[in-house]
Structure formats: C-alpha cells, structure tokens
N, C-alpha and C. Protein backbone atom coordinates (compact mmCIF):
# COMPACT_ATOMS: atom_id res chain seq x y z
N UNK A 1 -10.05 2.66 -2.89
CA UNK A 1 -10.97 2.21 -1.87
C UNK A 1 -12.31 2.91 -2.08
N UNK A 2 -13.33 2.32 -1.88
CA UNK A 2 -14.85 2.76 -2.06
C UNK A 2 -14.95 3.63 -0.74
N UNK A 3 -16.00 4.50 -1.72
CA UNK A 3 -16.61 5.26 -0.13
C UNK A 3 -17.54 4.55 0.15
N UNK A 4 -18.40 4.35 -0.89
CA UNK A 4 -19.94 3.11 0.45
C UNK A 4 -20.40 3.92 0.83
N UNK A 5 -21.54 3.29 1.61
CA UNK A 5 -21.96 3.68 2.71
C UNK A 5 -21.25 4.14 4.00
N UNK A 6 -21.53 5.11 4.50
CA UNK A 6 -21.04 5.14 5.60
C UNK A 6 -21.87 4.90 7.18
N UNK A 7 -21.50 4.38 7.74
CA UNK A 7 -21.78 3.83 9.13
C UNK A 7 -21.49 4.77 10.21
N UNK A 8 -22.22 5.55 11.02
CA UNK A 8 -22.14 5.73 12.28
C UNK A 8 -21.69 5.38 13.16
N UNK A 9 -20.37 5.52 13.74
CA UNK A 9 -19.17 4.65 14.49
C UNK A 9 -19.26 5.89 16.22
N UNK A 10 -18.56 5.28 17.01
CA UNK A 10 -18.31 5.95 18.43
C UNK A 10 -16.95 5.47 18.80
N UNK A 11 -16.07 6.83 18.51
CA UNK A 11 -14.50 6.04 18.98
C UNK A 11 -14.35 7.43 20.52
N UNK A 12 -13.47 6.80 21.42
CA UNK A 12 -12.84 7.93 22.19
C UNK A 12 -11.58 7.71 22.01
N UNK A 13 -11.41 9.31 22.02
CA UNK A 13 -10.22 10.01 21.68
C UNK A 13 -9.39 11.09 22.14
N UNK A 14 -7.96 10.93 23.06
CA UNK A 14 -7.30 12.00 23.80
C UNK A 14 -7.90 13.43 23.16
N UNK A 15 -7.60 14.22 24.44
CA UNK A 15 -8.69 15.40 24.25
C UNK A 15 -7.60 16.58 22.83
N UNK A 16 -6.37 15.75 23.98
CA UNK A 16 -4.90 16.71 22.51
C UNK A 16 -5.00 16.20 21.33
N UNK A 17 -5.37 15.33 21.48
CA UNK A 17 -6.08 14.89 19.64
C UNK A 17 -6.80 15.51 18.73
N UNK A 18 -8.05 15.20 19.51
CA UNK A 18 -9.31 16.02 19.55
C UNK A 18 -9.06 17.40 18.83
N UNK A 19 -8.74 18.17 19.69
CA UNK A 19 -8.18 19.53 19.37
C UNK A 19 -7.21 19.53 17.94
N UNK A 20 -6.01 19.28 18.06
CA UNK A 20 -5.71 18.91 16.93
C UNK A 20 -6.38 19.02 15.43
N UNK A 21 -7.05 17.98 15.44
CA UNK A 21 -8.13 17.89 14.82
C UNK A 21 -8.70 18.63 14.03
N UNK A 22 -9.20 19.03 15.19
CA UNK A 22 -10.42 20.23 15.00
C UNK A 22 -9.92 21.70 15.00
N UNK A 23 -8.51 21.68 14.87
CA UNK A 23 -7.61 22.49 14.22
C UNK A 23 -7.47 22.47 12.80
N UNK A 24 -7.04 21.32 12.63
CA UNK A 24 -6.99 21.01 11.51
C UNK A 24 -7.99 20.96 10.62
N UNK A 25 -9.03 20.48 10.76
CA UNK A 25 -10.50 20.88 10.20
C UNK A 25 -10.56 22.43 9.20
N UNK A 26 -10.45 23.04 11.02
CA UNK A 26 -10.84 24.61 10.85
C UNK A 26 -10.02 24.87 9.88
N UNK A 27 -8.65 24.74 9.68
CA UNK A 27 -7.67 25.35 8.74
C UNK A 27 -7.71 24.88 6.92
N UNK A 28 -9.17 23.86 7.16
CA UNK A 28 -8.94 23.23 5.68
C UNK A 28 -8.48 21.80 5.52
N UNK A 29 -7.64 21.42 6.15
CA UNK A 29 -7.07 19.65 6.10
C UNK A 29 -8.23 18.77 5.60
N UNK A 30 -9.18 18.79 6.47
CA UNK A 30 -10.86 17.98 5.07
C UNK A 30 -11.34 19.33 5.83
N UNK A 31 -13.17 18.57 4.96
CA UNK A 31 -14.22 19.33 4.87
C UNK A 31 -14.97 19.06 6.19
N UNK A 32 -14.33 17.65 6.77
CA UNK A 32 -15.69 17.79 8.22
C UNK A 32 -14.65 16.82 9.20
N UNK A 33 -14.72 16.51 9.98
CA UNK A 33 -14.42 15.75 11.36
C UNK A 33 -14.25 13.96 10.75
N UNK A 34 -15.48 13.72 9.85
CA UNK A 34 -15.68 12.70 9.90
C UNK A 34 -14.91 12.14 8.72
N UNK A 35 -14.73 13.01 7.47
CA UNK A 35 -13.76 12.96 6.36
C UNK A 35 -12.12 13.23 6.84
N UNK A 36 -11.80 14.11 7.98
CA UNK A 36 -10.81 13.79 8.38
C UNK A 36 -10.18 12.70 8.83
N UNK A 37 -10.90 11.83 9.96
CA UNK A 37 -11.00 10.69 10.46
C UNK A 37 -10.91 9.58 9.48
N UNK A 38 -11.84 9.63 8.15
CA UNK A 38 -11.59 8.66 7.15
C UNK A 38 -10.30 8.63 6.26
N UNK A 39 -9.86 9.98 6.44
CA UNK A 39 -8.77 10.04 5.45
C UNK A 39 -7.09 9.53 6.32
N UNK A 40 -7.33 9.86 7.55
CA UNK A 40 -6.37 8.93 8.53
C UNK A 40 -5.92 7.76 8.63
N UNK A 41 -7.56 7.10 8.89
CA UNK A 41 -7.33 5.91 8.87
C UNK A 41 -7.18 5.19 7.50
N UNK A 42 -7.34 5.28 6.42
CA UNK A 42 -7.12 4.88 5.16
C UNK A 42 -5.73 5.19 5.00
N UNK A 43 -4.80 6.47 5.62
CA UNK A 43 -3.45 6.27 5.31
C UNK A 43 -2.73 5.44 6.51
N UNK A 44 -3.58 5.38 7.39
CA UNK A 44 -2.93 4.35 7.89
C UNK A 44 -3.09 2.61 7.97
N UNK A 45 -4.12 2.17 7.39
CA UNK A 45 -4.69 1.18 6.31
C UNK A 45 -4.03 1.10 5.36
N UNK A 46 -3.02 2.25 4.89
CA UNK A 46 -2.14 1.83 3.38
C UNK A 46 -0.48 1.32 3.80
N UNK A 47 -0.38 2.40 4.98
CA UNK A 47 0.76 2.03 5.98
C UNK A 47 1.43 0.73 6.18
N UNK A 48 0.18 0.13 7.05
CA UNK A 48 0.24 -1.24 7.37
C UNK A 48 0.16 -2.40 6.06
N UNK A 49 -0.53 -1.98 4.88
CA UNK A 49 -0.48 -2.78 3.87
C UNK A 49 1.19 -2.80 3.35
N UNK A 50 1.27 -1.78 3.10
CA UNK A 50 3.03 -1.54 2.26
C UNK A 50 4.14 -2.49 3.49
N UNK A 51 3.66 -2.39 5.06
CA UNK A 51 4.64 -2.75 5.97
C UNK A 51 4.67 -4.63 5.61
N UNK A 52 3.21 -4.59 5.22
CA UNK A 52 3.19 -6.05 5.23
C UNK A 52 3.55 -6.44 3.68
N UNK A 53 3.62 -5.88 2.95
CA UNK A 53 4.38 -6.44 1.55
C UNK A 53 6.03 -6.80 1.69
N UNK A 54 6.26 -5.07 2.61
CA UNK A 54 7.54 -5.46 2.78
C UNK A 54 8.19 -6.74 3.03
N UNK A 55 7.44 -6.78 4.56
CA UNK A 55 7.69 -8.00 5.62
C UNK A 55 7.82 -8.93 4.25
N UNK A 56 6.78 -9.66 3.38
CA UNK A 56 6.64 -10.70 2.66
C UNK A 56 7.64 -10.93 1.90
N UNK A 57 7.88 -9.13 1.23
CA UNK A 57 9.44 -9.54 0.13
C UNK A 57 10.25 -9.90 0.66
N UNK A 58 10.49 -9.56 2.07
CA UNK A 58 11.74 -9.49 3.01
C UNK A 58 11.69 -11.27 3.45
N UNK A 59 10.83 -11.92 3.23
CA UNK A 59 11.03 -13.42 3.54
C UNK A 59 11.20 -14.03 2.48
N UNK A 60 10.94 -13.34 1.01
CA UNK A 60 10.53 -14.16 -0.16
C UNK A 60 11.97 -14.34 -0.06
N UNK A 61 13.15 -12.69 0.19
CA UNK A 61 14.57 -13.02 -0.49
C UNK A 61 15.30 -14.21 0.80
N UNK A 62 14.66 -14.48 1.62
CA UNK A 62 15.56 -15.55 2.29
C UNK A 62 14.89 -16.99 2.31
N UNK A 63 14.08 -17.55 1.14
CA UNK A 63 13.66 -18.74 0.67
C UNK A 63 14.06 -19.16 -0.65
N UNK A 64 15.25 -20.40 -0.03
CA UNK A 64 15.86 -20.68 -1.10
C UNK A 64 14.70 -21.11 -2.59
N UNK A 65 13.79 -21.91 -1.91
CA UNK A 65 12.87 -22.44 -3.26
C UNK A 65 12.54 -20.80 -4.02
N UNK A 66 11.95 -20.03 -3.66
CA UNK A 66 11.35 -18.64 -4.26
C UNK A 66 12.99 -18.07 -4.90
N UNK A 67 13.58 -18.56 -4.34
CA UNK A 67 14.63 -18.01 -5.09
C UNK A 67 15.17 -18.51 -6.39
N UNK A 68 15.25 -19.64 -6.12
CA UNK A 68 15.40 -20.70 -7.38
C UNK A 68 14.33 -20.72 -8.21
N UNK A 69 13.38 -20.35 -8.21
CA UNK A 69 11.99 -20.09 -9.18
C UNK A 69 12.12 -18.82 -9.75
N UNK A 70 12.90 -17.86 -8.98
CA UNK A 70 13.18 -16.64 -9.20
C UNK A 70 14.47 -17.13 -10.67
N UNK A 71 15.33 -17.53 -9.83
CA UNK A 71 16.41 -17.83 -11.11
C UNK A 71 16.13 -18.73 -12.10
N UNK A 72 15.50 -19.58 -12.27
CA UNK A 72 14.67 -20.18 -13.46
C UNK A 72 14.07 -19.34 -14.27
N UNK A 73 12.99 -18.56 -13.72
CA UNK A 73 11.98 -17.90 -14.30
C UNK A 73 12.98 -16.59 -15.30
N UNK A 74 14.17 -15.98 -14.65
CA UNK A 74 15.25 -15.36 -15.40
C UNK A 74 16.01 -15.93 -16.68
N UNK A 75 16.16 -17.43 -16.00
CA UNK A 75 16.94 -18.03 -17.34
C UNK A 75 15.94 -18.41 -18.35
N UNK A 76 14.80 -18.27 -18.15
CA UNK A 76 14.19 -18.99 -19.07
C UNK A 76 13.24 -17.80 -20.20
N UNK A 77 13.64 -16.40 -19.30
CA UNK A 77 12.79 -15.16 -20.04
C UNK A 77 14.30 -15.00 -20.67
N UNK A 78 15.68 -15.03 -20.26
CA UNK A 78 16.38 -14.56 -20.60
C UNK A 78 16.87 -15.05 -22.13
N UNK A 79 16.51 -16.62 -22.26
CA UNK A 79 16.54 -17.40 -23.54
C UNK A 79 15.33 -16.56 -24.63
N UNK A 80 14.17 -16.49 -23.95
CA UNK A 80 13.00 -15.27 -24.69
C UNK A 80 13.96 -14.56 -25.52
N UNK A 81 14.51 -13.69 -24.69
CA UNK A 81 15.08 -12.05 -25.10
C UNK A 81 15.81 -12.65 -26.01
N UNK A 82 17.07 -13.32 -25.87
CA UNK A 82 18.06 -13.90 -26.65
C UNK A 82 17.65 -14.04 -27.88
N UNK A 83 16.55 -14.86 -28.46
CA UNK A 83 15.56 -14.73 -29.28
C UNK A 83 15.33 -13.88 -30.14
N UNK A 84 14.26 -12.63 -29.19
CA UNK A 84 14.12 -11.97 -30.06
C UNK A 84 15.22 -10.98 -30.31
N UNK A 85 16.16 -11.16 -30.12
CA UNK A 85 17.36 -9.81 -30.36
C UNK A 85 17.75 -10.04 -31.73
N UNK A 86 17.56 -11.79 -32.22
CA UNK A 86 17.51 -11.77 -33.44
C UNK A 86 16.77 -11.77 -34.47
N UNK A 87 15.65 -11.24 -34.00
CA UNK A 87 13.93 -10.80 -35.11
C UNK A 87 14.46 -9.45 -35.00
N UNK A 88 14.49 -9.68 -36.77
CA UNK A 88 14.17 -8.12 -37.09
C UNK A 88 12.84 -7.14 -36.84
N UNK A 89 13.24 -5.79 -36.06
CA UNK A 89 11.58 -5.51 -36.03
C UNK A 89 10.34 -5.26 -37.09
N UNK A 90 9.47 -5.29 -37.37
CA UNK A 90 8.54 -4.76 -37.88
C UNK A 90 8.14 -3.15 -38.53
C-alpha cells in the first residue's frame, strides 16, 4: 500500500483508547499518533480483505459450475504432466 499523501482527518475516540495509544506510542509501537493510527487501520484493511477472500473461496467450493471448471482444468493439466513425464530432461 502507498503512503501518498497524507490528509488531515478528525476521528473521535474512547478516552481508554486514547490512552492506550498514547501508551503505546510512548513505549515505541510507531514513531507518532498518526503512524500508529495508519498502521491499525491498514491491519485492519488487510483483515477484512483476507475475511472477504475467504467468504469468496468458501462459495467458490459450493458452486457446482466452479467446480466442474475446477475438475476440467485438473484433467486437462493432468494429461500436460502425463506428457511430460515422458520427455527426457534437458
């Protein structure tokens, strides 16, 4: 993900957060408030991406057509291999 530009944003935020935070800061976790905040939300921007691949594989395996393209696409690499098992290598 690009850093860019960055934009001047205004979020509110529980004060036990807050603190938190700015615990975490102090102890090293990032370098400022605002790099902390970016580095959050980007893991949780990766979160929701992986949840939604899941979700997708998780429908691909209960569609019979994707499945049958699935088993084609096997028999037809699998004739490939068959192939070359009988080329000698190089």
């Amino acid at each position: 993900m690009s850093e860019g530009t960055a934009r001047k944003v205004t979020y509110s935020l529980p004060d036990d957060l807050l603190n938190e935070m700015e615990t975490a800061v102090r102890e090293g976790a990032a370098p400022s408030y605002s790099a902390f905040v970016a580095q959050a939300v980007r893991e949780q921007l990766h979160r929701q991406y992986e949840q939604r691949l899941k979700d997708e594989f998780s429908a691909a395996a209960e569609d019979p057509l994707f499945l049958e393209d699935v088993e084609e696409t096997m028999r037809a690499f699998g004739e490939a291999d068959r192939e070359l098992e009988g080329t000698p290598e190089e």
